[in-house]
N, C-alpha and C. Protein backbone atom coordinates (compact mmCIF):
# COMPACT_ATOMS: atom_id res chain seq x y z
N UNK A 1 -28.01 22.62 -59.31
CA UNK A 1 -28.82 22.12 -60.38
C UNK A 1 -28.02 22.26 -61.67
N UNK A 2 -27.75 21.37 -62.37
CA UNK A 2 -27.37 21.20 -63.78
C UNK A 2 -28.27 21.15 -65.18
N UNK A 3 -28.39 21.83 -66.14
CA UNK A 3 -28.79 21.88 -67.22
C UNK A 3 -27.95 21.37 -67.91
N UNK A 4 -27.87 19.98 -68.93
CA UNK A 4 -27.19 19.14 -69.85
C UNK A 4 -27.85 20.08 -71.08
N UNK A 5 -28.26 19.27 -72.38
CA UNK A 5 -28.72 20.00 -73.42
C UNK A 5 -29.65 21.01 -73.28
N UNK A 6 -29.81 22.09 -74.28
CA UNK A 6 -30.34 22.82 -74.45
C UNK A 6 -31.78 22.43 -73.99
N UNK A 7 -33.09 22.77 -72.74
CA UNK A 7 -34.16 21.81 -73.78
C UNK A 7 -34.92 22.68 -73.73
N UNK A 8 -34.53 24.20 -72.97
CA UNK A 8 -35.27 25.90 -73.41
C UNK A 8 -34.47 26.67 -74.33
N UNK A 9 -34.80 27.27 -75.15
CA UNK A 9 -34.37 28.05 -76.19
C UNK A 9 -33.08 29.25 -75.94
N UNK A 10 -32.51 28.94 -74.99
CA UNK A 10 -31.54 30.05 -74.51
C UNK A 10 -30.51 30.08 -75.11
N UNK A 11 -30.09 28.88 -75.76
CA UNK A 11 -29.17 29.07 -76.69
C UNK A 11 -29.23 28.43 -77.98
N UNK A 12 -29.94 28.20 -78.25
CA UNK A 12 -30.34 27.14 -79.68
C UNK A 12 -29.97 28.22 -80.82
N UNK A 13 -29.61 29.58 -80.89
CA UNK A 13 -29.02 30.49 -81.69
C UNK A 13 -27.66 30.23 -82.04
N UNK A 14 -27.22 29.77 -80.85
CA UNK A 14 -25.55 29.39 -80.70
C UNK A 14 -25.14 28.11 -81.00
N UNK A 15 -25.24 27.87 -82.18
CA UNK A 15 -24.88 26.14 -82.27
C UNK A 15 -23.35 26.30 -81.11
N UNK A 16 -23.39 24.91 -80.84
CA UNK A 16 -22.11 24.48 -79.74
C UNK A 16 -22.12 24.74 -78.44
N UNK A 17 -23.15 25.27 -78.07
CA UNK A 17 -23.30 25.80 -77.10
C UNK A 17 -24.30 24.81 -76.25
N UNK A 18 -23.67 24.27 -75.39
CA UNK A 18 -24.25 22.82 -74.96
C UNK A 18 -24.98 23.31 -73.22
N UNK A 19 -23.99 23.05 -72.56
CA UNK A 19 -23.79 23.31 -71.33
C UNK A 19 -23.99 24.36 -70.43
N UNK A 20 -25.11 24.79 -69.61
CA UNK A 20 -25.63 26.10 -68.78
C UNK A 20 -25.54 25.02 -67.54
N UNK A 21 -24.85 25.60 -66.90
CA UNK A 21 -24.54 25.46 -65.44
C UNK A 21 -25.08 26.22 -64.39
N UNK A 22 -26.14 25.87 -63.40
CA UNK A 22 -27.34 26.48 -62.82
C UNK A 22 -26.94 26.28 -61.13
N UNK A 23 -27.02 26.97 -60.55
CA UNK A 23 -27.38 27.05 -59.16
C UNK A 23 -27.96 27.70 -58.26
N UNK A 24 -28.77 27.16 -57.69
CA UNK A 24 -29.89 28.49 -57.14
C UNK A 24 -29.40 28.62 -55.12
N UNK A 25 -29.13 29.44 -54.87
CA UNK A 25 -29.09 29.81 -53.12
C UNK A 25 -30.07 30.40 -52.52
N UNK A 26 -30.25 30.13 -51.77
CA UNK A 26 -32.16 31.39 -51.14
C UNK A 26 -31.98 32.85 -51.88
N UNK A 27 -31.53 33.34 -52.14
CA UNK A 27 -31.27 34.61 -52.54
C UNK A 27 -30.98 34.63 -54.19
N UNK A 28 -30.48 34.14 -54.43
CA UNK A 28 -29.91 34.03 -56.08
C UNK A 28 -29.92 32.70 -56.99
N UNK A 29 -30.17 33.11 -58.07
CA UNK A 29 -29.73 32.17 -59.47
C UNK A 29 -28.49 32.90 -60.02
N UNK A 30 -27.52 31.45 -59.79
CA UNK A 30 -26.06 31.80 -60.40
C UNK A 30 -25.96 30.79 -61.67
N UNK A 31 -24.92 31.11 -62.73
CA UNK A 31 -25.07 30.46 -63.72
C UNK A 31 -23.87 30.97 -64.50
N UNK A 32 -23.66 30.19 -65.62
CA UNK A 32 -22.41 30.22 -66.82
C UNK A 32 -22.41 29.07 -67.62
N UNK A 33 -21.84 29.27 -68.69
CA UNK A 33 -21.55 28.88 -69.82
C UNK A 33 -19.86 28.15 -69.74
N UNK A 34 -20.64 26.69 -69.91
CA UNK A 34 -19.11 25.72 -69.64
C UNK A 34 -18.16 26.35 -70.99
N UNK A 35 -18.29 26.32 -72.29
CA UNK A 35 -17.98 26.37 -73.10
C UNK A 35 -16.90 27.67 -73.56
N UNK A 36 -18.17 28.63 -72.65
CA UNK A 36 -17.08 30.16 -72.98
C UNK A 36 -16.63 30.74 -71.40
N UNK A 37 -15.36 30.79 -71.20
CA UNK A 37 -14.81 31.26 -70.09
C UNK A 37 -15.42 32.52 -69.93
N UNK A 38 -15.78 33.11 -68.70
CA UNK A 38 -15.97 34.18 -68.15
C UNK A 38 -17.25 34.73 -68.69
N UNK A 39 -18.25 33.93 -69.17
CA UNK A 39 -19.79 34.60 -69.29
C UNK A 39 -20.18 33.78 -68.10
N UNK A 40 -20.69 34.20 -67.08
CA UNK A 40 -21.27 34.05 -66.23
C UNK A 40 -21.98 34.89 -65.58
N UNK A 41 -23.27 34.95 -64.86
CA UNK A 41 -23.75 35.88 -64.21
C UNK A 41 -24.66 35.40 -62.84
N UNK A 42 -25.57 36.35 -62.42
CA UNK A 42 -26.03 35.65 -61.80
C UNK A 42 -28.17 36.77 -61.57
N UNK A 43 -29.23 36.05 -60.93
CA UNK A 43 -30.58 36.79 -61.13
C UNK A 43 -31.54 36.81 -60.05
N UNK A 44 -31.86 37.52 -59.78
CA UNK A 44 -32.81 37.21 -58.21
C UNK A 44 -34.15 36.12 -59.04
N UNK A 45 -34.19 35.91 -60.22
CA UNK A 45 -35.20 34.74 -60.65
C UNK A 45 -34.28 33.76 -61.92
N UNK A 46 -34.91 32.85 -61.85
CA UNK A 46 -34.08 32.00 -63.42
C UNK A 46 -34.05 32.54 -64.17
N UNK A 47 -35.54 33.33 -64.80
CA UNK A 47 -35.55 33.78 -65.70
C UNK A 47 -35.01 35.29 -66.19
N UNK A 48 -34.81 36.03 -64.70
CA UNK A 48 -33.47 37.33 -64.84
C UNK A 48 -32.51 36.38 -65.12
N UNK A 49 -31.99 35.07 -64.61
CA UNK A 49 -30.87 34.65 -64.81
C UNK A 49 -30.27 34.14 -65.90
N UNK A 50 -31.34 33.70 -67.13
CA UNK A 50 -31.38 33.50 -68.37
C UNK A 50 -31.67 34.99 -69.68
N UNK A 51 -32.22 35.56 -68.89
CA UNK A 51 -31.56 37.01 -69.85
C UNK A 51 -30.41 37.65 -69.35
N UNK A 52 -29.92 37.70 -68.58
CA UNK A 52 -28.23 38.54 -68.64
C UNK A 52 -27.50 37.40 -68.89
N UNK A 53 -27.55 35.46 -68.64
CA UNK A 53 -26.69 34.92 -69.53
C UNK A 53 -26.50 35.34 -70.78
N UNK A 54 -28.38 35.51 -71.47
CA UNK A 54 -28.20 35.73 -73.09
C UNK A 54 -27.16 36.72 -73.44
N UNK A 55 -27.88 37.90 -72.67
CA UNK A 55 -26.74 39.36 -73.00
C UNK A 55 -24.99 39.05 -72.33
N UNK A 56 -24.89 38.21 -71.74
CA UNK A 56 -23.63 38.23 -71.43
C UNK A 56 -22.77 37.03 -72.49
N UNK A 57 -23.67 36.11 -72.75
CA UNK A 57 -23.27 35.54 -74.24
C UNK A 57 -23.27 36.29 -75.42
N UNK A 58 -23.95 36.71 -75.59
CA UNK A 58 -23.77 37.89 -76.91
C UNK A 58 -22.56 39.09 -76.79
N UNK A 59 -22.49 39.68 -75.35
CA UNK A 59 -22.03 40.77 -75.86
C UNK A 59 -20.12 39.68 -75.61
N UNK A 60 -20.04 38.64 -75.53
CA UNK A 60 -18.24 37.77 -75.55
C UNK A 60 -18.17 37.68 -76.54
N UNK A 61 -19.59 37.05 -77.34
CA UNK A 61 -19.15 36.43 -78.71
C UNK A 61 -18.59 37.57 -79.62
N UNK A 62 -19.68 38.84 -79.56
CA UNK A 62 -19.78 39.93 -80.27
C UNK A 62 -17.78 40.57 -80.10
N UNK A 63 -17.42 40.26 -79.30
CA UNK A 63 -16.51 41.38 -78.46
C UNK A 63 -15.19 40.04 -79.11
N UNK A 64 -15.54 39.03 -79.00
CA UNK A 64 -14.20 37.57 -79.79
C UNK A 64 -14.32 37.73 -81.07
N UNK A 65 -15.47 38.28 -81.88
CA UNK A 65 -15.59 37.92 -83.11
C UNK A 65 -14.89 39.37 -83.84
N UNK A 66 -15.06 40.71 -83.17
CA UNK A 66 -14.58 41.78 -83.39
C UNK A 66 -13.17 41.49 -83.15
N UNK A 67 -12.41 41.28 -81.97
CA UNK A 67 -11.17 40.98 -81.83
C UNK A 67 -10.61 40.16 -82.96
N UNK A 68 -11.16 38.90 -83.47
CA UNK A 68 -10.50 38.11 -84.51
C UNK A 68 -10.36 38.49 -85.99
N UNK A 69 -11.45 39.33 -85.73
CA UNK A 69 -11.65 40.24 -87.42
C UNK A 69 -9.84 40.67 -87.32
N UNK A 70 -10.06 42.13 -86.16
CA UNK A 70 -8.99 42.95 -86.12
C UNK A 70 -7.58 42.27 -86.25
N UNK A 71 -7.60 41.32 -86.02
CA UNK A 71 -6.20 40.35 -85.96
C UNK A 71 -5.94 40.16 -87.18
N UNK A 72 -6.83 39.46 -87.88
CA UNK A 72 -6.64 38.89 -89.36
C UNK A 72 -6.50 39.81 -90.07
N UNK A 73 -6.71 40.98 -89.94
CA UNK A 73 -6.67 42.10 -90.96
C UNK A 73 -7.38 42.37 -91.64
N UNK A 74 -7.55 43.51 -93.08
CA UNK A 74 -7.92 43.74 -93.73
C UNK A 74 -8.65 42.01 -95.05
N UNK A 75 -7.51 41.52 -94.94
CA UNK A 75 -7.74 40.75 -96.28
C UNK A 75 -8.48 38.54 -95.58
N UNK A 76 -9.30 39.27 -94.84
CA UNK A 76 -9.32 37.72 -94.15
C UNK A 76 -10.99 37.44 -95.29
N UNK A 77 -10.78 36.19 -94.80
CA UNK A 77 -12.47 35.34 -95.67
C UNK A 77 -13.27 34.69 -94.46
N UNK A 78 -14.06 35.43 -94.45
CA UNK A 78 -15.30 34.63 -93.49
C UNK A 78 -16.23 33.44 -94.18
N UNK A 79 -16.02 32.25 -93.43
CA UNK A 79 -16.51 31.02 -94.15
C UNK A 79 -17.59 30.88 -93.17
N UNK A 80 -19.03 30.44 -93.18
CA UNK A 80 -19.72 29.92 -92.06
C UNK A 80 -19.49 28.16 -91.84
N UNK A 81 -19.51 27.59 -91.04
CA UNK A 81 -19.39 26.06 -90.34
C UNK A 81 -20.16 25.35 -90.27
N UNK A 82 -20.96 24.43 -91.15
CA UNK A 82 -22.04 23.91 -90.06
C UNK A 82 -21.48 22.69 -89.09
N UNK A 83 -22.60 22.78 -88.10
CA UNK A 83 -22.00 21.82 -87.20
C UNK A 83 -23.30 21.10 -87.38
């Protein structure tokens, strides 16, 4: 099963964030995020399977956005984007 746009609120926090990739087996809901490599998880229901995506989207972004700080250093400028 494929999810195209957003059309439940699971990521509408995350502008750009298009694409949840869904598959269900008798036993499990598996799932990930086309956009960000390696958030993926998986839920014995959709809806376990849509809260550890959330937390597994949050804690990449959280964990890329700390890494990029540390890179740029002390003297960087945070601009926000709209898209």
């Amino acid at each position: 099963m494929t999810f195209g746009q957003p059309t439940f609120p699971l990521f509408k926090a995350y502008h750009g964030i298009t694409s949840l990739q869904c598959n269900h087996s008798p036993r499990w809901w598996i799932g990930w995020i086309e956009e960000v490599p390696g958030v993926n998880s998986q839920g014995a229901t959709r809806e376990e399977l849509m809260t550890n995506l959330r937390e597994a989207l949050s804690e990449a972004l959280e964990m890329n956005r700390h890494e990029a700080r540390n890179a740029a250093g002390p003297d960087f400028e945070e601009v926000a984007i709209q898209t």
